[in-house]
C-alpha atoms as a PDB file:
ATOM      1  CA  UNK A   1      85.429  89.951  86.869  1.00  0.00           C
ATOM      2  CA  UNK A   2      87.367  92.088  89.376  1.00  0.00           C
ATOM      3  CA  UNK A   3      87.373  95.914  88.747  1.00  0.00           C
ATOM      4  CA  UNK A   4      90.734  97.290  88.518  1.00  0.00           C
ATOM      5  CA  UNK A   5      91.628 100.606  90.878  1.00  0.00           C
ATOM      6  CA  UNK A   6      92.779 103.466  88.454  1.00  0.00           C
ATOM      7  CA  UNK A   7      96.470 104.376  88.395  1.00  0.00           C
ATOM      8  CA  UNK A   8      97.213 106.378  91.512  1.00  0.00           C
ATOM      9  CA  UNK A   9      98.486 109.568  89.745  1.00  0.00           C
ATOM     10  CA  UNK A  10      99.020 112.177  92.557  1.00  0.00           C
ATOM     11  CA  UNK A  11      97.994 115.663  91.860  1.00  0.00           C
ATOM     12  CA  UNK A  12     101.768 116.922  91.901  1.00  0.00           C
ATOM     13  CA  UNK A  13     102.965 114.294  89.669  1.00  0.00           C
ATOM     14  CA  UNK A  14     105.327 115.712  87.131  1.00  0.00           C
ATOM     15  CA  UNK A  15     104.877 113.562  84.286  1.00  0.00           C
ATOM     16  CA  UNK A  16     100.976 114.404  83.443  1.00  0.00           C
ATOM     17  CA  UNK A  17     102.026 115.353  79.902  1.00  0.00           C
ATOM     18  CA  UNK A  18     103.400 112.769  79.344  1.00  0.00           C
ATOM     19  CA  UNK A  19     100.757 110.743  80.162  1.00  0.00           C
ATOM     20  CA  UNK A  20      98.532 112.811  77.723  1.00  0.00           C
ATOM     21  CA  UNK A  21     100.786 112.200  74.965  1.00  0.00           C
ATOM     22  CA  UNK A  22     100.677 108.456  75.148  1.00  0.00           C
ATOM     23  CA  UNK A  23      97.209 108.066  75.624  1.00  0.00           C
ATOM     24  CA  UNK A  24      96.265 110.303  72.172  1.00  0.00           C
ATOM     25  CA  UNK A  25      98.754 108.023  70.751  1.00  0.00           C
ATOM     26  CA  UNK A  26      97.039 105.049  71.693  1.00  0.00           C
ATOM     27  CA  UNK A  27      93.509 106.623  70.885  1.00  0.00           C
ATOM     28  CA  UNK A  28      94.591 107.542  66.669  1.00  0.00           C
ATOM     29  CA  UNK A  29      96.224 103.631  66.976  1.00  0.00           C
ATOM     30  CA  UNK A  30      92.701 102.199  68.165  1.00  0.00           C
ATOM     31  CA  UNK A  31      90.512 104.391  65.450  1.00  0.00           C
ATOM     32  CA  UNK A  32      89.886 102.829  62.916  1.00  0.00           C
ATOM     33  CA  UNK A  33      89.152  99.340  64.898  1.00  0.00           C
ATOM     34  CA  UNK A  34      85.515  97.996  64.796  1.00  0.00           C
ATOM     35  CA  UNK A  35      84.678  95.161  66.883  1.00  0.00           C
ATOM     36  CA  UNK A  36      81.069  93.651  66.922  1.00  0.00           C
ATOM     37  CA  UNK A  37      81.361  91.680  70.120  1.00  0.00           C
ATOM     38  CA  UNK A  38      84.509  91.390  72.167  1.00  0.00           C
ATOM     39  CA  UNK A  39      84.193  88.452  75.393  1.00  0.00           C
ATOM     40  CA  UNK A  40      87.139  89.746  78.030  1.00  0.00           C
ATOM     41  CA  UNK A  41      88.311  87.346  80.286  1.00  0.00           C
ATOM     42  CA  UNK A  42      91.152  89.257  82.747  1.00  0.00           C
ATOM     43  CA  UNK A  43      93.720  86.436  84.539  1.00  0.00           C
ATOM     44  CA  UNK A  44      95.948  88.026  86.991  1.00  0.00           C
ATOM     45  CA  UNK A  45      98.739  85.526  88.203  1.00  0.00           C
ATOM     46  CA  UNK A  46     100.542  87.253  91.589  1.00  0.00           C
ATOM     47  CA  UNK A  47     104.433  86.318  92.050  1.00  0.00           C
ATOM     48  CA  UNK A  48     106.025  85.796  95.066  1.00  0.00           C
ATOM     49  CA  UNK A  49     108.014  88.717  94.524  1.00  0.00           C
ATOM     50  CA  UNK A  50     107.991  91.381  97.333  1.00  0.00           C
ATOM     51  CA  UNK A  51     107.838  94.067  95.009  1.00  0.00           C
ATOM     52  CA  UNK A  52     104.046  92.954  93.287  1.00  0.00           C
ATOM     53  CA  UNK A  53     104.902  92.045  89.982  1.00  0.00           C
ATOM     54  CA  UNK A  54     107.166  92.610  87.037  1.00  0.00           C
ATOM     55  CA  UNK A  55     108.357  96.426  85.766  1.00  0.00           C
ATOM     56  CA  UNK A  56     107.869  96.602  82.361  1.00  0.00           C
ATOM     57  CA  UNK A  57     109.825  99.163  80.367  1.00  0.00           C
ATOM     58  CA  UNK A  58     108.209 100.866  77.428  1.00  0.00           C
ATOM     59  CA  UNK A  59     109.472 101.072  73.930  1.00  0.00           C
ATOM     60  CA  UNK A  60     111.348 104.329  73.949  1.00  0.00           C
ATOM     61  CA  UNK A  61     114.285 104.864  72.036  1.00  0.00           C
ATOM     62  CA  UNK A  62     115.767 107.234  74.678  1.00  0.00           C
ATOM     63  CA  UNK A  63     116.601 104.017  76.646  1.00  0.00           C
ATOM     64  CA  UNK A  64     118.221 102.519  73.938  1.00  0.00           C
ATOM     65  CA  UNK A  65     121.592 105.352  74.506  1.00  0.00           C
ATOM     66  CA  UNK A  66     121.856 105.161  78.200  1.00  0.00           C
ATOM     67  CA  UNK A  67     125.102 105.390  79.915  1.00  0.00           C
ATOM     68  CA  UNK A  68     126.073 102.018  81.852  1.00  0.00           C
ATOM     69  CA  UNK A  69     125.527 104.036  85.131  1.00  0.00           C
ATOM     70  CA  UNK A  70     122.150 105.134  84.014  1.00  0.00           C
ATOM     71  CA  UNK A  71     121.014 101.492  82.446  1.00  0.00           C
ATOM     72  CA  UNK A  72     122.383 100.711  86.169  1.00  0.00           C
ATOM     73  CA  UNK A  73     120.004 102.938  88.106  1.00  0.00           C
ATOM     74  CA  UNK A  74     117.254 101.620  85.598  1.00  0.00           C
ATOM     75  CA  UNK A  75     117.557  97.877  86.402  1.00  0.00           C
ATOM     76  CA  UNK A  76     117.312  99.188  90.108  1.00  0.00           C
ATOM     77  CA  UNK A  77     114.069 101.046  88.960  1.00  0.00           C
ATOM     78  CA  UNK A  78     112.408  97.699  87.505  1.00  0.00           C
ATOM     79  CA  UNK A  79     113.756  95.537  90.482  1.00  0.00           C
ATOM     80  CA  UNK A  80     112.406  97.619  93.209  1.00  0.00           C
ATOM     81  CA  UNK A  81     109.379  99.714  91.751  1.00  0.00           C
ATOM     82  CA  UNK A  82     106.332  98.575  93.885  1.00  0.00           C
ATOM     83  CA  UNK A  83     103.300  97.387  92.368  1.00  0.00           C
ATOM     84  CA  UNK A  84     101.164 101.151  90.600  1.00  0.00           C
ATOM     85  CA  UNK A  85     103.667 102.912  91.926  1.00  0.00           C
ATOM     86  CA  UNK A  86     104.845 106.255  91.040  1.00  0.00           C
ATOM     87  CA  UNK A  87     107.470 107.030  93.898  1.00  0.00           C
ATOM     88  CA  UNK A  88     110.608 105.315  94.107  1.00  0.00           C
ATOM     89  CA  UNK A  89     113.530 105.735  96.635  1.00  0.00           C
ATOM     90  CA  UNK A  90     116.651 105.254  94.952  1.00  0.00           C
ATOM     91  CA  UNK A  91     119.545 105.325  97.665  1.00  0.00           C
ATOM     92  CA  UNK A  92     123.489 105.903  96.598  1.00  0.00           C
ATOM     93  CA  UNK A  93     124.606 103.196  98.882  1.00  0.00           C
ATOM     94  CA  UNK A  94     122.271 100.130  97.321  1.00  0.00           C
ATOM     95  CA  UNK A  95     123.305 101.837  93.373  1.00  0.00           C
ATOM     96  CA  UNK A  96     126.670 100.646  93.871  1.00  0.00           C
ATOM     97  CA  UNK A  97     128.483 104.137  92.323  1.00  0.00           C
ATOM     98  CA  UNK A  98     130.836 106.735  93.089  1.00  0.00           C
ATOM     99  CA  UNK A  99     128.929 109.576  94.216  1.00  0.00           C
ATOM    100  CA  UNK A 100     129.545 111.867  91.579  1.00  0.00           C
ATOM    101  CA  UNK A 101     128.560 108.783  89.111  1.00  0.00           C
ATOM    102  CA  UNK A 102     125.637 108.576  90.840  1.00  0.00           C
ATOM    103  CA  UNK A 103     124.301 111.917  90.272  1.00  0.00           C
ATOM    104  CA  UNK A 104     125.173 111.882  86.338  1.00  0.00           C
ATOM    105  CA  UNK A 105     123.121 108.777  86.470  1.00  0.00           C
ATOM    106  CA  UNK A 106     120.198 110.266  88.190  1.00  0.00           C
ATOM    107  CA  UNK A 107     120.419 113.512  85.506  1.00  0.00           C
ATOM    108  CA  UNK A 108     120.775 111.449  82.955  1.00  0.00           C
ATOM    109  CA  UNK A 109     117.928 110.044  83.661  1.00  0.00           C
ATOM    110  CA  UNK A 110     116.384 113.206  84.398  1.00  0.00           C
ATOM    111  CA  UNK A 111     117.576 114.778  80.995  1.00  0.00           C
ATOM    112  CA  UNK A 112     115.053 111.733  78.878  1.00  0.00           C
ATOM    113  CA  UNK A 113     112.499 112.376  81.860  1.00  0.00           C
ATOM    114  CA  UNK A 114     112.603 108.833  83.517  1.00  0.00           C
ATOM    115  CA  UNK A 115     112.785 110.855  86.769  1.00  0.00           C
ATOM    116  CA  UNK A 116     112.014 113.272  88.866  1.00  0.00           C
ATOM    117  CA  UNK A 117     113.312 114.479  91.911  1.00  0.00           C
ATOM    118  CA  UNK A 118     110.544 114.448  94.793  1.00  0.00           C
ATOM    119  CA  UNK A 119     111.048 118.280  96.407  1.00  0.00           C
ATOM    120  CA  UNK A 120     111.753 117.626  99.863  1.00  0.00           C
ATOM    121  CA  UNK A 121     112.084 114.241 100.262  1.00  0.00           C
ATOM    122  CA  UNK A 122     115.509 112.690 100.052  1.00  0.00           C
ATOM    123  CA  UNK A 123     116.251 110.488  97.946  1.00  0.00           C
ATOM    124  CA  UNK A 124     112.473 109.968  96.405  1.00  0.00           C
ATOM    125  CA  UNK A 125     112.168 109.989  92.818  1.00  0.00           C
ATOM    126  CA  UNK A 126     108.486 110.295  90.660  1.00  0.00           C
ATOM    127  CA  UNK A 127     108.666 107.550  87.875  1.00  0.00           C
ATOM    128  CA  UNK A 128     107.808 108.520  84.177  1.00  0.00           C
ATOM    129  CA  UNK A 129     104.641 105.342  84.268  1.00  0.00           C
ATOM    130  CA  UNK A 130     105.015 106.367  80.203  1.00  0.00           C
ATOM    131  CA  UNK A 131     108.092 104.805  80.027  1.00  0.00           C
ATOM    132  CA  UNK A 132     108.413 102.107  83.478  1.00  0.00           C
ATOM    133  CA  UNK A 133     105.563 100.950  84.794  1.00  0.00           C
ATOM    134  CA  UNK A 134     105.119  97.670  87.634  1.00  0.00           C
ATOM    135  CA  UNK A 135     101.559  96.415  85.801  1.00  0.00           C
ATOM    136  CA  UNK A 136      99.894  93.476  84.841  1.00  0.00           C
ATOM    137  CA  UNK A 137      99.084  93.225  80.331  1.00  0.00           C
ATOM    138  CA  UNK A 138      98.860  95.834  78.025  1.00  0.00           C
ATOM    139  CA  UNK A 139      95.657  96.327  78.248  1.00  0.00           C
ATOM    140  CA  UNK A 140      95.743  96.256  82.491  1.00  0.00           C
ATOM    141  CA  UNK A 141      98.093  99.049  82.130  1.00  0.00           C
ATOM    142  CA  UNK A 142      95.573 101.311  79.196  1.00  0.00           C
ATOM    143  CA  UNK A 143      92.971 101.043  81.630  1.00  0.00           C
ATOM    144  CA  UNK A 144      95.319 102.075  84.676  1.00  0.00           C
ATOM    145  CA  UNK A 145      96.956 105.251  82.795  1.00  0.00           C
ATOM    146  CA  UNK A 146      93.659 106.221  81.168  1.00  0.00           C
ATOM    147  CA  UNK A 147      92.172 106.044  84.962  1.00  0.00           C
ATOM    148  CA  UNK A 148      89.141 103.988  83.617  1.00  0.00           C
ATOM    149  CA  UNK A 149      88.178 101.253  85.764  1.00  0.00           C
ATOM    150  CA  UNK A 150      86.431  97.809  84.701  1.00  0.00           C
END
């Protein structure tokens, strides 16, 4: 079986704590579990896609109230977010929007930390990978936000 790279979380990325927070709540969900002998067999099919694979979005009830303009900017997210990536350029002129809808999008956005502006890069955005992530299964993406490889 193929050993899987750990998520490339940059040093400056501004959703660490987030990160944290969803991997003690995975830890007190996995407690009480006792498994005698667990066989793994890993099957990663590749699309054609240019973009990798498929953006999942997490279960977050944030993304449940988002504006159309924000749920907008979102499907542009999933359609475009490269394969364990955590950098996304999000241009006005492929969004589609007024400018100033645009920008209450992106703080939206912002506001339920989906996003973060990249200092000094235009138009760069970090991704929240607690809430969209481009990953393989469930358990592909555990071992790529807890870092572990295998």
């Amino acid at each position: 079986m193929s050993k899987s790279k750990p998520f490339p979380i940059p040093a400056d990325y501004p959703f660490k704590a987030d990160i944290e927070q969803y991997q003690a709540s995975l830890k007190t969900s996995y407690d009480s579990v006792s498994v005698k002998r667990t066989t793994v067999t890993e099957e990663i099919t590749y699309t054609n896609n240019p973009n990798g694979l498929y953006a999942k979005l997490f279960q977050n009830k944030k993304l449940l109230d988002l504006s159309a303009s924000a749920c907008l900017v979102v499907v542009y997210i999933c359609c475009h977010l490269k394969h364990r990536e955590t950098m996304i350029q999000i241009p006005l002129r492929d969004i589609g929007l007024s400018k100033v809808t645009f920008y209450k999008a992106l703080l939206e956005l912002t506001h339920i930390n989906v996003i973060r502006k990249v200092p000094g890069k235009k138009e760069m955005y970090w991704i929240n990978v607690t809430m969209v992530a481009n990953g393989d299964t469930r358990e592909t993406e555990l071992k790529l936000l807890n870092g572990a490889e295998g």
